[in-house]
Protein backbone atom coordinates (compact mmCIF):
# COMPACT_ATOMS: atom_id res chain seq x y z
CA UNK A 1 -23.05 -36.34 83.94
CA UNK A 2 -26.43 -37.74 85.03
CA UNK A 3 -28.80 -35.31 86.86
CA UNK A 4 -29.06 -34.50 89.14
CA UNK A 5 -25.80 -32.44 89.17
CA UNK A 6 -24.49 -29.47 91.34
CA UNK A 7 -21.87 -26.80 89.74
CA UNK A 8 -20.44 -25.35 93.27
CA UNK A 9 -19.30 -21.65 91.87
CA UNK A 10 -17.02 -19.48 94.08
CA UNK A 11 -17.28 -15.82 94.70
CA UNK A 12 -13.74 -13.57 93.44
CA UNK A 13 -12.36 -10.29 94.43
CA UNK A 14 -11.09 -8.33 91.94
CA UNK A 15 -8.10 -5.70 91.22
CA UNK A 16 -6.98 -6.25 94.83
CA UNK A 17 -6.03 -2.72 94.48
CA UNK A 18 -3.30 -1.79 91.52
CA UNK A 19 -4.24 -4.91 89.33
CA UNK A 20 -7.04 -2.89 88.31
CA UNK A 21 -9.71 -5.69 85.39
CA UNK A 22 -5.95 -7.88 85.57
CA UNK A 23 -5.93 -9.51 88.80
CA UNK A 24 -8.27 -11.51 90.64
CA UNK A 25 -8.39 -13.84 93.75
CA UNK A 26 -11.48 -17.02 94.34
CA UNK A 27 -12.89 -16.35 97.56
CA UNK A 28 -14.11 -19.88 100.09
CA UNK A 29 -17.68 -18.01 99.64
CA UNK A 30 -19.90 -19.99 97.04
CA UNK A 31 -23.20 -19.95 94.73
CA UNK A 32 -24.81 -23.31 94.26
CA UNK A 33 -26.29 -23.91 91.11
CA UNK A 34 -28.37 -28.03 91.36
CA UNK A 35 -29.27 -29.04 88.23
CA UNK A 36 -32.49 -31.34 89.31
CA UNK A 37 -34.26 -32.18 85.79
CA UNK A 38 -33.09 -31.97 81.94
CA UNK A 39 -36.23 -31.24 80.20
CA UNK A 40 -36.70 -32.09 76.06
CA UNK A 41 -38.19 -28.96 75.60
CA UNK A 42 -36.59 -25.73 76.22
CA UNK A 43 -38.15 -24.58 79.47
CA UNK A 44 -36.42 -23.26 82.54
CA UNK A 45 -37.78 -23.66 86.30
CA UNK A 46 -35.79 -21.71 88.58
CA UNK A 47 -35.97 -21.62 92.20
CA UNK A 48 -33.66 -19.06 94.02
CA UNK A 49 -32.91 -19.48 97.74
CA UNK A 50 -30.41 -17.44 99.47
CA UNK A 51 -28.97 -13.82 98.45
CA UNK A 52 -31.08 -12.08 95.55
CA UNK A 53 -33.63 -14.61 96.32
CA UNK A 54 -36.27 -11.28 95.87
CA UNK A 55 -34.38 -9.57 92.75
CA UNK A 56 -33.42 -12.10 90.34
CA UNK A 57 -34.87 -13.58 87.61
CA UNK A 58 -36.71 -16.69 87.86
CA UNK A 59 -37.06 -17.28 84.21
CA UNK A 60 -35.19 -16.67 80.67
CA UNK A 61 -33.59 -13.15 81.31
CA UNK A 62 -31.67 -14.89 84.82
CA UNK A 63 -28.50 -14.58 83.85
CA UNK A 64 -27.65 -18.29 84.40
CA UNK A 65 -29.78 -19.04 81.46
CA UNK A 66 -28.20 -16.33 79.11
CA UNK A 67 -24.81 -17.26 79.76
CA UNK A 68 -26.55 -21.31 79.08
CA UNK A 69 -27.71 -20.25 76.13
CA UNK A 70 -25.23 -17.72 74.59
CA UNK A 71 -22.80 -21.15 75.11
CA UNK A 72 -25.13 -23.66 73.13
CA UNK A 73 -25.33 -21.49 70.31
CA UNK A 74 -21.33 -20.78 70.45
CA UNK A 75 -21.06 -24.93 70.03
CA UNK A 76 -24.32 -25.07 67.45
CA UNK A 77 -26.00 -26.90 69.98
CA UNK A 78 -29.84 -26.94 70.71
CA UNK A 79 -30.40 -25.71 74.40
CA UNK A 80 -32.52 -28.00 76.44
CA UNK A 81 -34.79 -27.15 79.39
CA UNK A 82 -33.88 -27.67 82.89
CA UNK A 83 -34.93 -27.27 86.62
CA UNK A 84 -32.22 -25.29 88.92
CA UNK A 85 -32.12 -24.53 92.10
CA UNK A 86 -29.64 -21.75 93.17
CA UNK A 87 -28.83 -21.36 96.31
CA UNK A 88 -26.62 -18.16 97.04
CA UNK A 89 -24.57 -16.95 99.64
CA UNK A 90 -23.15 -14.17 97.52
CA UNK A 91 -24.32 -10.89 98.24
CA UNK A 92 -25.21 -9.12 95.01
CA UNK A 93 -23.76 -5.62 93.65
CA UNK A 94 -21.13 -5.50 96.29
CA UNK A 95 -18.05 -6.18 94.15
CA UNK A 96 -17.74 -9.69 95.28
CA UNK A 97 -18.26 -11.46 91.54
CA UNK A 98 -21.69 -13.08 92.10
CA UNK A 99 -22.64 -12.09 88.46
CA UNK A 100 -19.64 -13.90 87.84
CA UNK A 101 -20.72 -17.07 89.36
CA UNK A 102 -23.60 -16.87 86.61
CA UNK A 103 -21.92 -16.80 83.82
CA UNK A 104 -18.86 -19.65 84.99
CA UNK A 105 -22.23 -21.87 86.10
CA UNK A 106 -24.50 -21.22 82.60
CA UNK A 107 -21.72 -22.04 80.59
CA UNK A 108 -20.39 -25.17 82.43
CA UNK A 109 -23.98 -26.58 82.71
CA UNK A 110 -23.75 -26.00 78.73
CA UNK A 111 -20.71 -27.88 78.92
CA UNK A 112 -22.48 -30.80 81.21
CA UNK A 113 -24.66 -31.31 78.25
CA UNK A 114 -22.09 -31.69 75.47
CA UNK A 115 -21.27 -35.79 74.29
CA UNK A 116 -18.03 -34.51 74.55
CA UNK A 117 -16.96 -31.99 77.43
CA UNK A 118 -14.48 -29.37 76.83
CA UNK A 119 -11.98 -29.14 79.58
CA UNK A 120 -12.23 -26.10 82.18
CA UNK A 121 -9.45 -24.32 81.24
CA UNK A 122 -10.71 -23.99 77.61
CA UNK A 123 -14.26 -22.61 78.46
CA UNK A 124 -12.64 -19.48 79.76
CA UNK A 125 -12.51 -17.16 76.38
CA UNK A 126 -16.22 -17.97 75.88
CA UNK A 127 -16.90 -16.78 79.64
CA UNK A 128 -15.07 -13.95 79.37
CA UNK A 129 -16.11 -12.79 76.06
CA UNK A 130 -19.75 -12.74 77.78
CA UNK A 131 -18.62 -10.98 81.11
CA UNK A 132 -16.34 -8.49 78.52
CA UNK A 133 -12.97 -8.43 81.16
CA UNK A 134 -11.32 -11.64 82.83
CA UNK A 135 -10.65 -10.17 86.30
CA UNK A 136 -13.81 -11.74 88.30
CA UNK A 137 -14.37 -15.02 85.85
CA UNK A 138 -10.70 -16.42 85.21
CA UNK A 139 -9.93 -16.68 88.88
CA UNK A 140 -13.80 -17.67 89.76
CA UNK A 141 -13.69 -20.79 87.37
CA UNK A 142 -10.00 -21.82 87.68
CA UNK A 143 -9.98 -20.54 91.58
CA UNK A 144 -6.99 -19.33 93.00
CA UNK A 145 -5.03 -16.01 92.14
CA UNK A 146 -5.00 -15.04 89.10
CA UNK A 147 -3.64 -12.72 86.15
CA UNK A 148 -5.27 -12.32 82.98
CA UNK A 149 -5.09 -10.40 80.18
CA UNK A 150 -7.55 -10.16 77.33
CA UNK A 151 -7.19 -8.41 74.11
CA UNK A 152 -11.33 -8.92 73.24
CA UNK A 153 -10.25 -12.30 71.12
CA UNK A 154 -7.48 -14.06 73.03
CA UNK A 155 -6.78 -14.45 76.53
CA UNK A 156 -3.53 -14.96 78.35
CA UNK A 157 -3.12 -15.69 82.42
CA UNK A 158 -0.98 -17.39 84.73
CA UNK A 159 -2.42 -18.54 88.38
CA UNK A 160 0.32 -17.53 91.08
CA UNK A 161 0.99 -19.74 93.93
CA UNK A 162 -1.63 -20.58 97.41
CA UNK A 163 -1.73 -17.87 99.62
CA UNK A 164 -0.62 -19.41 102.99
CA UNK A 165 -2.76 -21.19 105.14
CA UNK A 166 -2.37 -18.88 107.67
CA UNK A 167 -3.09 -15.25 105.97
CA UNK A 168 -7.23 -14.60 105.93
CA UNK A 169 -8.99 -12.83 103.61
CA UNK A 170 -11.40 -10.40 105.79
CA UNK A 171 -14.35 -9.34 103.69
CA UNK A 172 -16.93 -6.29 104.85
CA UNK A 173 -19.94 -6.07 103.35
CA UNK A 174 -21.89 -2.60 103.79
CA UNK A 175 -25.71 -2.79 103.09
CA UNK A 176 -25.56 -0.33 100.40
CA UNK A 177 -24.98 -1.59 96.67
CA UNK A 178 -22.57 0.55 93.55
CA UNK A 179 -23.59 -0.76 90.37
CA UNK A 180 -20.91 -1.87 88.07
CA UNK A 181 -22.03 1.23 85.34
CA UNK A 182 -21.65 3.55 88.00
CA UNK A 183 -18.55 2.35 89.19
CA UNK A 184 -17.32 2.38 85.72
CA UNK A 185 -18.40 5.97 85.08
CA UNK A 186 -17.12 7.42 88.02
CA UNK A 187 -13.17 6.88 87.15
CA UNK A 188 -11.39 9.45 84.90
CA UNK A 189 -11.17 8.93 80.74
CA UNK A 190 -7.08 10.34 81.03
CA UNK A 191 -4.29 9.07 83.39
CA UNK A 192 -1.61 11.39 84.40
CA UNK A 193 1.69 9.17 83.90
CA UNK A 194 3.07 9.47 87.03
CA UNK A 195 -0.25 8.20 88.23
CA UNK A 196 0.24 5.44 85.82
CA UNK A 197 3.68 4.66 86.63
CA UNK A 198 2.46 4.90 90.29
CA UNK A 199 0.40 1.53 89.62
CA UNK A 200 2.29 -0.26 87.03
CA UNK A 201 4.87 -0.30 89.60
CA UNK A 202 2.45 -1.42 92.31
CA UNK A 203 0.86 -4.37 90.25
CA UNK A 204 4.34 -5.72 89.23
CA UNK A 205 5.15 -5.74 92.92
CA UNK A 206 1.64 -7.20 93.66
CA UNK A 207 2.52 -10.24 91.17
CA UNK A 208 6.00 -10.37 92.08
CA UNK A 209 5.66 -10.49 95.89
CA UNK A 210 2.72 -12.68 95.43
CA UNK A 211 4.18 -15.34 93.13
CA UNK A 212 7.69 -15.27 95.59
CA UNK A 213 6.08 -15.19 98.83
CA UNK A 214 7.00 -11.73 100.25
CA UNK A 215 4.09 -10.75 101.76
CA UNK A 216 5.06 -7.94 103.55
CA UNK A 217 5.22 -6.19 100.24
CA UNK A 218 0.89 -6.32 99.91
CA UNK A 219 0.39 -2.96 101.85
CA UNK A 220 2.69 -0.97 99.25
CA UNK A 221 1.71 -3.73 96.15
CA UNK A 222 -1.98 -2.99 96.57
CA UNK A 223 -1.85 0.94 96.09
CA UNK A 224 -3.71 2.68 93.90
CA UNK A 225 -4.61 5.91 91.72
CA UNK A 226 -6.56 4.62 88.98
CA UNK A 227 -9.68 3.60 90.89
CA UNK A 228 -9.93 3.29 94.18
CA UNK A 229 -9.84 7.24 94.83
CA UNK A 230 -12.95 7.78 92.98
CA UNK A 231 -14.83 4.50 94.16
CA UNK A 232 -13.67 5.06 97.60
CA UNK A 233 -16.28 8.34 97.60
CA UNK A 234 -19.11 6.21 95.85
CA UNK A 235 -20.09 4.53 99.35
CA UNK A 236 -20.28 6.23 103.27
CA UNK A 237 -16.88 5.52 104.75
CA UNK A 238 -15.18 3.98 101.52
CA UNK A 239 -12.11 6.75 102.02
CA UNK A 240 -11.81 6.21 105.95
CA UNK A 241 -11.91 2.49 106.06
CA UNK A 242 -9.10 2.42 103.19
CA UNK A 243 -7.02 5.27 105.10
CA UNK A 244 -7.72 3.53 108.52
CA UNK A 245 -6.84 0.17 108.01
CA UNK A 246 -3.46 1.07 105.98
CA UNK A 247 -2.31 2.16 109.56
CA UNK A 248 -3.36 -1.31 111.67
CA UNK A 249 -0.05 -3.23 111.62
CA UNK A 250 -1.66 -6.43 111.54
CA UNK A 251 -3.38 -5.74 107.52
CA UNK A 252 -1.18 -6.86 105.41
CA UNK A 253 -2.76 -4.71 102.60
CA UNK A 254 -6.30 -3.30 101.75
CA UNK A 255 -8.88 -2.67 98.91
CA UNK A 256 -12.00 -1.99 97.78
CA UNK A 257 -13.38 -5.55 96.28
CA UNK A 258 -13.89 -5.74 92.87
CA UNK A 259 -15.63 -2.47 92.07
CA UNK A 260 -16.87 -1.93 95.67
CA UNK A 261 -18.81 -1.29 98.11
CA UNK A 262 -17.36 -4.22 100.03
CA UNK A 263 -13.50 -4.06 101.37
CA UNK A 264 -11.11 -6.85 101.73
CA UNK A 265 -8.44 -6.93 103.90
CA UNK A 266 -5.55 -9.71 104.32
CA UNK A 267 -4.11 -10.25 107.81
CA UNK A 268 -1.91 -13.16 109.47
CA UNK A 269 -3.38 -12.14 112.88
CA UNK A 270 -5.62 -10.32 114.65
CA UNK A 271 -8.57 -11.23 112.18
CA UNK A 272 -11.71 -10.49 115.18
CA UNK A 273 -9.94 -6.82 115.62
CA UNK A 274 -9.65 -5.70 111.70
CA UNK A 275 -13.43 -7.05 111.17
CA UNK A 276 -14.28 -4.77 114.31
CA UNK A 277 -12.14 -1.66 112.98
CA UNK A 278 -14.09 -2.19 109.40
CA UNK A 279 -17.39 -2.90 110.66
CA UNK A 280 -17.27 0.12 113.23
CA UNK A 281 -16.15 2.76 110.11
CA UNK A 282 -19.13 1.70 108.02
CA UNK A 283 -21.44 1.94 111.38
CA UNK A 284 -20.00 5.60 112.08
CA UNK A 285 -21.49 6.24 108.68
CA UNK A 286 -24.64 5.49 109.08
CA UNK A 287 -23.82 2.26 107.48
CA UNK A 288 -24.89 -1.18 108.59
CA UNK A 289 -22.01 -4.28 107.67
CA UNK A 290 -21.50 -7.95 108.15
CA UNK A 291 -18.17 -9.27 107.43
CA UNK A 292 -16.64 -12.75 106.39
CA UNK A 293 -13.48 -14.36 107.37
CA UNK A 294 -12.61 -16.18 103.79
CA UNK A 295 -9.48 -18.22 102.61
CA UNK A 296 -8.76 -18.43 99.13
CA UNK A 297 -10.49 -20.62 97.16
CA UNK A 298 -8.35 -23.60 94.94
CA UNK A 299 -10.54 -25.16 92.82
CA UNK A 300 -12.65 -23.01 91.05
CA UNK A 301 -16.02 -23.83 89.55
CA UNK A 302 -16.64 -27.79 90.12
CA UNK A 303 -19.36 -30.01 89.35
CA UNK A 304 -20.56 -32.66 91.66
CA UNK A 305 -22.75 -35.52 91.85
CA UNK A 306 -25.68 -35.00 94.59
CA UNK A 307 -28.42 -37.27 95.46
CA UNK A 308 -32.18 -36.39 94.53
């Protein structure tokens, strides 16, 4: 593909609740990543506009260029130069899969380059080798909703059908950011089993109900023991919006995002009055919020032609 080229990268929500580093739904909320100039000489210009626009890396340690890189040396390729510009509408560190978008983007600009393109699908070990689980970038480069599983060499998944057109994803966003490491380290090293039966009965539901239609089975399919208790206490009013909204009729199931602090929430109806009810919780605690009214994203990572 001839510069200059965008890669259009959408944001994911992972675990959705029991389908804790398994499942993972593409979320209408997208990075940008224009590919305006292939240079000779390996040199990267980088100009960030958008979310993280203050905090990320402008040069070799972005992680758009690590993933870029990591993927010409996996084909024995020399890595060329380029000028991006990123534009991001991801917020960072709050569980929605922005780092994600990263690595999908660095390797499929890698891919751009190649005489001979790979397909999509069969970029995805390489991506998720570099992320190290396939929950945030199986689902954020093939879109849709998706289960993976990855035993550090191979990787298995199968998308499940569209969510219908009429069923929103509501997204709120606190402005307060959990890293990943200390969402990791916060979660117990032992399971007790009826914990663990607890959610290997809720994720079969989860993929059952979801792949059949019944989705008046999400508020039971996206419980949760394994995470979400612990997370829930990592961020001010992570345990009463999860409590609060399992109550509203109208949510048709809740969870933390990924590993938090934002909350997504699916509804058929009512969409203004469950952003309210979340946005209000994180206010009481001191907590400012915006919130997003997504759909589920398709498509997954694309590339596009765009004029200079």
């Amino acid at each position: 593909m001839k510069v200059p080229f965008r890669i259009r990268v959408p944001a994911s929500s992972a675990n959705l609740g029991s389908g804790f580093d398994t499942v993972g739904l593409a979320l209408s909320l997208y990075n940008f990543f224009d590919v305006l100039e292939i240079y000779s000489e390996k040199k990267y210009e980088i100009e960030i506009i958008g979310e993280g626009s203050s905090e990320l890396k402008n040069d070799i340690e972005n992680e758009i260029v690590q993933s870029y890189e990591k993927a010409c040396n996996e084909w024995s390729i020399r890595p060329q130069g380029f000028r991006l510009r990123s534009i991001n509408a991801i917020p960072l560190s709050r569980g929605l899969g922005s780092s994600s978008t990263a690595i999908v983007g660095g390797v499929m600009l890698a891919n751009q380059l190649r005489d001979v393109p790979f397909r999509k699908k069969d970029l995805l070990p390489l991506m998720v080798e570099i992320e190290g689980h396939p929950d945030n970038v199986v689902p954020c480069c093939l879109g849709g909703m998706v289960v993976s599983c990855w035993n550090g060499q191979e990787l298995r998944f199968v998308r499940l059908p569209r969510l219908p057109k009429t069923m929103a994803a509501i997204v709120a966003v606190p402005d307060f950011k959990v890293s990943t490491r200390l969402a990791r380290e916060a979660l117990p090293e032992v399971v007790p089993l009826k914990d663990a039966v607890f959610n290997l009965s809720r994720a079969a539901l989860l993929a059952a109900s979801w792949a059949t239609g019944r989705w008046e089975n999400l508020p039971w399919a996206m419980g949760d023991k394994i995470h979400q208790p612990f997370r829930a206490k990592l961020f001010p009013g992570g345990e009463d919006i999860l409590s609060q909204l399992r109550k509203i009729p109208e949510c048709s199931g809740v969870a933390i995002s990924g590993s938090g602090p934002s909350v997504i929430a699916f509804s058929n109806s009512e969409v203004g009055d469950i952003a309210q009810v979340m946005c209000s919780i994180f206010s009481n605690h001191g907590v400012r919020s915006r919130f997003f009214v997504l759909n589920e994203d398709h498509y997954g990572a694309i590339t596009i032609n765009i004029e200079s």
